[in-house]
N, C-alpha and C. Protein backbone atom coordinates (compact mmCIF):
# COMPACT_ATOMS: atom_id res chain seq x y z
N UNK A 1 30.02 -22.10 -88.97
CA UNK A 1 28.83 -22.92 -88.89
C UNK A 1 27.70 -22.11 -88.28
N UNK A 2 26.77 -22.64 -89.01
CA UNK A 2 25.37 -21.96 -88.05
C UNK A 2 25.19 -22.84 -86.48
N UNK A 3 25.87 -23.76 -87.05
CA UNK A 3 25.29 -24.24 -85.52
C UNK A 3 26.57 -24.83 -85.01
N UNK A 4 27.35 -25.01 -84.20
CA UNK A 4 28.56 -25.52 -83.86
C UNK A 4 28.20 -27.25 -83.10
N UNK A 5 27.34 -26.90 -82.73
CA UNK A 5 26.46 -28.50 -81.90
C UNK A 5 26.91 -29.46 -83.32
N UNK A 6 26.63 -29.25 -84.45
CA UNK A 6 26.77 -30.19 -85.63
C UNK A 6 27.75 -30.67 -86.47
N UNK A 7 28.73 -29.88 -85.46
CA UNK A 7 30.60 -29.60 -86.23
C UNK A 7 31.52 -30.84 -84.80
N UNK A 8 30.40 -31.41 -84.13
CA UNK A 8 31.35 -32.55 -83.64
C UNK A 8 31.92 -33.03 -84.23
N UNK A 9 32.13 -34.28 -85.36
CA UNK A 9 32.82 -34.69 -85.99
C UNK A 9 34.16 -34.06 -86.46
N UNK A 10 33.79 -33.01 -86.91
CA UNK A 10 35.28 -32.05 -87.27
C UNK A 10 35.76 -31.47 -86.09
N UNK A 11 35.16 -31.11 -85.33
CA UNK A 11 35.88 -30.83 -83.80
C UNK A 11 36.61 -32.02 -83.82
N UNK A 12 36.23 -33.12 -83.58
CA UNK A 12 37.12 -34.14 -83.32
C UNK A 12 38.25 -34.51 -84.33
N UNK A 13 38.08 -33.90 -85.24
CA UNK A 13 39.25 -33.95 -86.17
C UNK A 13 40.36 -33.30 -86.05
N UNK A 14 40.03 -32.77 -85.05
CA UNK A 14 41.40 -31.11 -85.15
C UNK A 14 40.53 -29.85 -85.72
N UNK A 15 39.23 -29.74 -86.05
CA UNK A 15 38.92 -28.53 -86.63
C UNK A 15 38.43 -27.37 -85.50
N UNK A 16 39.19 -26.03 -85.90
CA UNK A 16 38.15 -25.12 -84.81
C UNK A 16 36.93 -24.49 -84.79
N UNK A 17 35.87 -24.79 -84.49
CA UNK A 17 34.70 -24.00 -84.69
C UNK A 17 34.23 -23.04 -84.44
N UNK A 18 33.56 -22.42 -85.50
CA UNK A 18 33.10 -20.81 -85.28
C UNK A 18 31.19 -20.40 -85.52
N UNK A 19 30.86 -19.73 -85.16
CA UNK A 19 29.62 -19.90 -85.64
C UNK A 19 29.75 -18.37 -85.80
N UNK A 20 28.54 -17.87 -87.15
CA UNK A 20 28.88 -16.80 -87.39
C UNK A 20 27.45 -16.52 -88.29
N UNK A 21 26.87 -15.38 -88.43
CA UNK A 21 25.51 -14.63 -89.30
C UNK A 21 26.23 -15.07 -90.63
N UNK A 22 25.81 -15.14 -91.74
CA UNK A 22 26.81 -14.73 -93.08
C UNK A 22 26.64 -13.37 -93.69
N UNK A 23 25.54 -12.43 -92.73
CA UNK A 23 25.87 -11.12 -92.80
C UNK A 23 26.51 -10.12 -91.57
N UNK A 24 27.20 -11.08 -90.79
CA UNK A 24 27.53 -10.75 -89.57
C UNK A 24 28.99 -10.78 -89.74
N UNK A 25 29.72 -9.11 -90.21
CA UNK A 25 30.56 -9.32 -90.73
C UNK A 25 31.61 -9.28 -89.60
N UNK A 26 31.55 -8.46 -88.36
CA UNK A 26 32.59 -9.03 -87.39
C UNK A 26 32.88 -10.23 -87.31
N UNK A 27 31.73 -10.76 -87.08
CA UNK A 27 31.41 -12.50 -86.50
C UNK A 27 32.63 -13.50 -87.72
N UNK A 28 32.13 -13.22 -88.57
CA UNK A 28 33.11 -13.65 -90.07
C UNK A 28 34.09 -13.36 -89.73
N UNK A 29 34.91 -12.40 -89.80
CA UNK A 29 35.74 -11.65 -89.88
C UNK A 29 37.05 -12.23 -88.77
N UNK A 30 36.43 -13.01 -87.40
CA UNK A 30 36.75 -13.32 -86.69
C UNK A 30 37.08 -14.87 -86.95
N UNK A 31 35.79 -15.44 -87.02
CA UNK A 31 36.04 -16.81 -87.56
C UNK A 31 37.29 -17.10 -88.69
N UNK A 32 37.32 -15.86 -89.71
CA UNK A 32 38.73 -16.16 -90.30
C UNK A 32 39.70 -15.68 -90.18
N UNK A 33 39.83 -14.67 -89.27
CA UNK A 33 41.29 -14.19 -88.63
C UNK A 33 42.23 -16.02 -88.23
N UNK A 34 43.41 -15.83 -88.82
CA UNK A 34 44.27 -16.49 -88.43
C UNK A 34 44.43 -18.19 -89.87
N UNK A 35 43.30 -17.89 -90.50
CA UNK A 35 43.52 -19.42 -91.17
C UNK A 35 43.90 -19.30 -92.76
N UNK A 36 44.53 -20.16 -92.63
CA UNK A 36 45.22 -20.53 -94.49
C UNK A 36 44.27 -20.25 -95.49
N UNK A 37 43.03 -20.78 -95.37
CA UNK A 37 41.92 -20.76 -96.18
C UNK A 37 40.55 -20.62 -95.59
N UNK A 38 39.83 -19.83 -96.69
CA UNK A 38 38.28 -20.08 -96.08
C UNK A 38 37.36 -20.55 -97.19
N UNK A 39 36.39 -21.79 -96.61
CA UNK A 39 35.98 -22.49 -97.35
C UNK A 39 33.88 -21.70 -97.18
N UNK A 40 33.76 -20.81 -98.36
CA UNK A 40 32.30 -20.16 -98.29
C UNK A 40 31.46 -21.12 -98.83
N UNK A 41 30.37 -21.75 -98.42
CA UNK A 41 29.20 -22.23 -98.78
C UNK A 41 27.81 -21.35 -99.06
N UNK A 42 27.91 -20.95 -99.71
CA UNK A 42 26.81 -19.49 -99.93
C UNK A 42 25.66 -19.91 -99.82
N UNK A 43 24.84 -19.84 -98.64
CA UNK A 43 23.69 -20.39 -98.20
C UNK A 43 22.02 -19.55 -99.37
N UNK A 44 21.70 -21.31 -100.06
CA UNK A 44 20.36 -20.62 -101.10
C UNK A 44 19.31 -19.71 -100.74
N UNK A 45 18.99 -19.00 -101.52
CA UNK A 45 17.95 -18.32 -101.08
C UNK A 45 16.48 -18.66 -102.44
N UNK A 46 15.47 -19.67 -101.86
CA UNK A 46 14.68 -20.12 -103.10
C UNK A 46 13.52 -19.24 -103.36
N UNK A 47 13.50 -17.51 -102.76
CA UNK A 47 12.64 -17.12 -102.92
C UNK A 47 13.12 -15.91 -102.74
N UNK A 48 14.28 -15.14 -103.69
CA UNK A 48 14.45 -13.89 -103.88
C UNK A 48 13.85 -12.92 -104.09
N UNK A 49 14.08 -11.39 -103.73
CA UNK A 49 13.36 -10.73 -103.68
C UNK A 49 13.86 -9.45 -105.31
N UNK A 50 13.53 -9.00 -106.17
CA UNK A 50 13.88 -8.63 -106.93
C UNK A 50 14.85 -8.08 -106.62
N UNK A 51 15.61 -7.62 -107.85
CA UNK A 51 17.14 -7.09 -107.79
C UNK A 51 18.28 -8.07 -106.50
N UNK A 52 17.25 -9.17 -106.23
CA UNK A 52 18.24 -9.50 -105.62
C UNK A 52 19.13 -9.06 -104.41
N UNK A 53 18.60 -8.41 -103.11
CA UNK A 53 19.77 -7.41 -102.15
C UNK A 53 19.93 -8.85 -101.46
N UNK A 54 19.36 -10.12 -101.34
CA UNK A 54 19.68 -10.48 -100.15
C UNK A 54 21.61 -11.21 -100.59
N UNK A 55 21.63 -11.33 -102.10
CA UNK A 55 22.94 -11.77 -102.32
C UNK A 55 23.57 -10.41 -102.77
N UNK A 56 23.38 -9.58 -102.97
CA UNK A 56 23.71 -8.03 -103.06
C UNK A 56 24.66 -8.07 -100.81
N UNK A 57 24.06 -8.11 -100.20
CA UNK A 57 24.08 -8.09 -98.81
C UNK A 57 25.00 -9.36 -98.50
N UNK A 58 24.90 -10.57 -98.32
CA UNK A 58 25.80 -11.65 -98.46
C UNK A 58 27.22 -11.43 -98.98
N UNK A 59 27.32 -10.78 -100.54
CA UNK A 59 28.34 -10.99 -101.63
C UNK A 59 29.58 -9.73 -100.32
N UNK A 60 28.74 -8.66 -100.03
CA UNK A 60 29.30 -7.40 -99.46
C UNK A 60 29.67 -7.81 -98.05
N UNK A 61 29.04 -8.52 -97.13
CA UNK A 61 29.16 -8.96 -95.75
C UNK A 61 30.88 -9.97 -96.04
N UNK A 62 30.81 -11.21 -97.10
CA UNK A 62 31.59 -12.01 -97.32
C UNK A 62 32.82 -11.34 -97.35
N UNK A 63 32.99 -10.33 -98.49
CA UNK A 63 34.35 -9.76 -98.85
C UNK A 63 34.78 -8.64 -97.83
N UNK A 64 33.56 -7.55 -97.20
CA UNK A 64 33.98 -7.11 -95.92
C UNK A 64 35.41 -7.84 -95.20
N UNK A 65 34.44 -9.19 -94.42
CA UNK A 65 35.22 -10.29 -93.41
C UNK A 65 35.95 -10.75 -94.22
N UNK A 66 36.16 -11.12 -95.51
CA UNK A 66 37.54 -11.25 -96.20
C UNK A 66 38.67 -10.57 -95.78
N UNK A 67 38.02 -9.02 -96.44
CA UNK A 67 39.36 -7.92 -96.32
C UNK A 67 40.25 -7.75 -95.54
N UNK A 68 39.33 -7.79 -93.96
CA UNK A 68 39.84 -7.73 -92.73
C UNK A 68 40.36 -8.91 -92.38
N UNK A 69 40.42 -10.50 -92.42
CA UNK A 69 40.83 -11.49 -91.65
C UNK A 69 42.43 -12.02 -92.79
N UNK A 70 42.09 -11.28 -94.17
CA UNK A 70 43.26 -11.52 -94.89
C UNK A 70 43.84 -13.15 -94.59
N UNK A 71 42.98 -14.14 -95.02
CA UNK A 71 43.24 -15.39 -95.33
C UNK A 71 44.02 -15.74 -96.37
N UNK A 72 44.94 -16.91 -96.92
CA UNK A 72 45.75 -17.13 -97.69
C UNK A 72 45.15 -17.05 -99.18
N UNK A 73 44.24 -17.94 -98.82
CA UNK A 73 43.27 -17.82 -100.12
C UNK A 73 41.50 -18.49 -99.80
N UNK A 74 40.62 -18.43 -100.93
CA UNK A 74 39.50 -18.67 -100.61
C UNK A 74 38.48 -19.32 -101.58
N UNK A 75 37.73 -19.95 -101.18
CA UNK A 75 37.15 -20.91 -102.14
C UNK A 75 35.39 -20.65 -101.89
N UNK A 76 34.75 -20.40 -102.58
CA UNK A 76 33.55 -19.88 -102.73
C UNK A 76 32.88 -21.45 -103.48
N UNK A 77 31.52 -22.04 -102.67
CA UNK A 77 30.56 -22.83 -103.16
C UNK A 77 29.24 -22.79 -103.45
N UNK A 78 28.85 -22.65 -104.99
CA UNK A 78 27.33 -22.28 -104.52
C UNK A 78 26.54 -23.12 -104.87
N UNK A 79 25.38 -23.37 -104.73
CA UNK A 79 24.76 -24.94 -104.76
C UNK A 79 22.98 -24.23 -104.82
N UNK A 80 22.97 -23.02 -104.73
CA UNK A 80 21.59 -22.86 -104.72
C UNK A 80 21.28 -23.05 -106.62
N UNK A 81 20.04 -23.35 -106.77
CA UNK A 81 19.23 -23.72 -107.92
C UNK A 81 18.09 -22.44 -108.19
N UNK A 82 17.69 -23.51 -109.60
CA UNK A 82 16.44 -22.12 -109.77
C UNK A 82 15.44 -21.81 -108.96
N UNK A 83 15.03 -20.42 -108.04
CA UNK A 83 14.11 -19.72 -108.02
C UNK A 83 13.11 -19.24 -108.22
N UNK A 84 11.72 -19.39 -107.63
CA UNK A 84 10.90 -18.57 -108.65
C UNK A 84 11.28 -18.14 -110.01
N UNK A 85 11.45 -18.96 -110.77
CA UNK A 85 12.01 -18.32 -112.11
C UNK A 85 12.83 -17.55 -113.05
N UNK A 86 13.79 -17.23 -111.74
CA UNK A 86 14.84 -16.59 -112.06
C UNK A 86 15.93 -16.96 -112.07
N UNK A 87 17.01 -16.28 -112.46
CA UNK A 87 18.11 -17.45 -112.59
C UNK A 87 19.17 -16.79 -111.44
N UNK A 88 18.27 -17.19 -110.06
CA UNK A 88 19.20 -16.80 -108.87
C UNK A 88 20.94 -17.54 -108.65
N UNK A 89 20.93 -18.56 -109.17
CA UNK A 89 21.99 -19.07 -109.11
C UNK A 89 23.42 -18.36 -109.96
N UNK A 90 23.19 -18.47 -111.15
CA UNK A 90 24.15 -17.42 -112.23
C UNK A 90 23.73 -16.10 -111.59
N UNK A 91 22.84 -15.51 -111.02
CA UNK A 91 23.40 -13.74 -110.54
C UNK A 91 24.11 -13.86 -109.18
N UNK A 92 23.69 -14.71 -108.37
CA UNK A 92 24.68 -15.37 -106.78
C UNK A 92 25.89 -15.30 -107.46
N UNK A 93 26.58 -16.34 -107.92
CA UNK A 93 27.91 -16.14 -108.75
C UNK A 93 28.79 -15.54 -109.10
N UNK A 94 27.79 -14.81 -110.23
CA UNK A 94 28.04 -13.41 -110.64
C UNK A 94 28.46 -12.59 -109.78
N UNK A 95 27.58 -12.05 -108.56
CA UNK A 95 27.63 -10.91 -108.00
C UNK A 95 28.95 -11.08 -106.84
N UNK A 96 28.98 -12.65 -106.52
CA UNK A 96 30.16 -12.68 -105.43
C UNK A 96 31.55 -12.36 -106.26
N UNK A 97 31.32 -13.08 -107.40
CA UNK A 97 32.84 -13.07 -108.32
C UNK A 97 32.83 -11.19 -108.42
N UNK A 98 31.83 -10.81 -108.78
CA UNK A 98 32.71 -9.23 -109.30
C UNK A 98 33.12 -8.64 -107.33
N UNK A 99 32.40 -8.64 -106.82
CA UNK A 99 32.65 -8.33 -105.24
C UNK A 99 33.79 -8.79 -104.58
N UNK A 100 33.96 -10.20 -104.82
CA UNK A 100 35.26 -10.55 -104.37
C UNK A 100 36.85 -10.61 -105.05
N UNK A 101 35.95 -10.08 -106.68
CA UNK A 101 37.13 -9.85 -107.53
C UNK A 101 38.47 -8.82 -106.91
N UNK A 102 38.45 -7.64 -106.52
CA UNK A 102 38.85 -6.78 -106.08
C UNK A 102 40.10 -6.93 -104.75
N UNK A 103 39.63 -8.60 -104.48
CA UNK A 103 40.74 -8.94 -103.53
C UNK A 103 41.49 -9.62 -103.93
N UNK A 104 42.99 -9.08 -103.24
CA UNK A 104 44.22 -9.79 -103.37
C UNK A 104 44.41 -11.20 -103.39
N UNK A 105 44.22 -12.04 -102.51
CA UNK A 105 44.51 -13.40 -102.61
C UNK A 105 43.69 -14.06 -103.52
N UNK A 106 44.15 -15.35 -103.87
CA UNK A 106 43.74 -16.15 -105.13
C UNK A 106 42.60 -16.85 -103.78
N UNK A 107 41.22 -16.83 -105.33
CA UNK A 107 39.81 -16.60 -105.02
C UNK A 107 39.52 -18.23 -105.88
N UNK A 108 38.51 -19.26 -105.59
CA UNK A 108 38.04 -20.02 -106.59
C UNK A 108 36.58 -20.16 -106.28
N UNK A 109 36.04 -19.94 -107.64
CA UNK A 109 34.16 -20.44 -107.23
C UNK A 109 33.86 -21.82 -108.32
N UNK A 110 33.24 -22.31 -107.27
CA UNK A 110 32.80 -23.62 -107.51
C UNK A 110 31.46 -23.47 -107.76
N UNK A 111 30.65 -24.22 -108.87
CA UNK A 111 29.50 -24.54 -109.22
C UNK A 111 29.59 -26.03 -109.87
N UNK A 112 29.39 -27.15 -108.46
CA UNK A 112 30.02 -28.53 -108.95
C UNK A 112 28.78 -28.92 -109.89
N UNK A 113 29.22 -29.84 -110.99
CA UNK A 113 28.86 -30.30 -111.98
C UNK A 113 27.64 -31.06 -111.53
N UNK A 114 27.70 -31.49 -110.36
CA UNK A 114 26.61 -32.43 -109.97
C UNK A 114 25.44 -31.19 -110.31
N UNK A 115 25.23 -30.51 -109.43
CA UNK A 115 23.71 -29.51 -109.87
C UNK A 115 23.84 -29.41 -111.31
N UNK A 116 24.80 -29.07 -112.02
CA UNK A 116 24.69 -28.47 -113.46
C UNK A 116 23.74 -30.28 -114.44
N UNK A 117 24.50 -31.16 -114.58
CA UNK A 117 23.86 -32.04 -114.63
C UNK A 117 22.77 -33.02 -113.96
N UNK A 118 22.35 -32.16 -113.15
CA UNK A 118 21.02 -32.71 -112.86
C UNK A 118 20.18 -31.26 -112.76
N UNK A 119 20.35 -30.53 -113.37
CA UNK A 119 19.18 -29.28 -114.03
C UNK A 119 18.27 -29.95 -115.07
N UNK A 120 18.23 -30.86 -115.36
CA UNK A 120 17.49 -32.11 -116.22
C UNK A 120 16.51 -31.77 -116.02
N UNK A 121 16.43 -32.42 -114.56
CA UNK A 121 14.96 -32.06 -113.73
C UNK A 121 14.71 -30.89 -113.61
N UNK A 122 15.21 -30.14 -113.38
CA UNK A 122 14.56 -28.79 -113.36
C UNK A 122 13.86 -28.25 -114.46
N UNK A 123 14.62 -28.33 -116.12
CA UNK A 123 14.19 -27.97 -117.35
C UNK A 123 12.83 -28.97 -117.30
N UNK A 124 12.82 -30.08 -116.99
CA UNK A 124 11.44 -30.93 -117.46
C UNK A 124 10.54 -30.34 -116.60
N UNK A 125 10.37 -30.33 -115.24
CA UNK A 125 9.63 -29.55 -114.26
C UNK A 125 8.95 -28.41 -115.01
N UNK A 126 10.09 -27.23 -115.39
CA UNK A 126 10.03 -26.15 -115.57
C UNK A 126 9.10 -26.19 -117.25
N UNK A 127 9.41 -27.17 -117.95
CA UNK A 127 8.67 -27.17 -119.37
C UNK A 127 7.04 -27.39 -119.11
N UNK A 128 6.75 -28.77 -117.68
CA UNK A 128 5.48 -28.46 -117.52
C UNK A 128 4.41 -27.69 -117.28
N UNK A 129 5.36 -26.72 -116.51
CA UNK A 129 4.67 -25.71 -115.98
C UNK A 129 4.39 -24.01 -117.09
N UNK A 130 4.87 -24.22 -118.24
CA UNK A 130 4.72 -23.22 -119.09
C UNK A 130 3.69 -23.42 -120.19
């Protein structure tokens, strides 16, 4: 978590909390030493910078603290949308799947259907503006 103050609820569940950079690959690295699974929420970025380093930097920080904390398996979520016009979301994806391809344990990325069907709005938005 970025902020652990906001992980009461799951504290109180039995969960342990960690707070960690998501390019802070000790910090990671630590947070998943010891657990069955790690659940990545790949935090959006709505104003990329060409070529993309800041998920270039993310995709590399993630699988780093992978390598080293050797979790059972891992589940990747990404939820960011279109960008300035680019299609930051499919290269996020992209770039974690080939990066984290390379590791051993069974990997899953999620792109839940909810964003995909409601890109509605985005295409109508996006038609006005051309």
């Amino acid at each position: 978590m970025r902020d652990v103050r906001k992980g009461d609820g799951w504290a109180e569940r039995g969960c342990e909390l960690a707070t960690a950079d998501i390019l802070d690959v000790s910090a990671l690295a630590s947070a998943f030493e010891g657990t069955e699974g790690v659940f990545v929420l790949v935090p959006p970025n709505f104003d990329p910078a060409p070529s993309f380093p800041e998920a270039r930097a993310t995709a590399a920080a993630l699988k780093s603290a992978i390598e080293r904390a050797r979790p059972d398996r891992v589940v990747y979520l990404f939820n960011d949308r279109r960008a300035s016009g680019r299609t930051k979301p499919a290269y996020t994806a992209h770039n974690h799947r080939a990066s984290a391809g390379e590791l051993s344990m069974p990997i899953v990325f999620l792109r839940p259907g909810w964003f995909m069907e409601n890109s509605r709005w985005d295409v109508a938005q996006r038609a006005r503006t051309v």
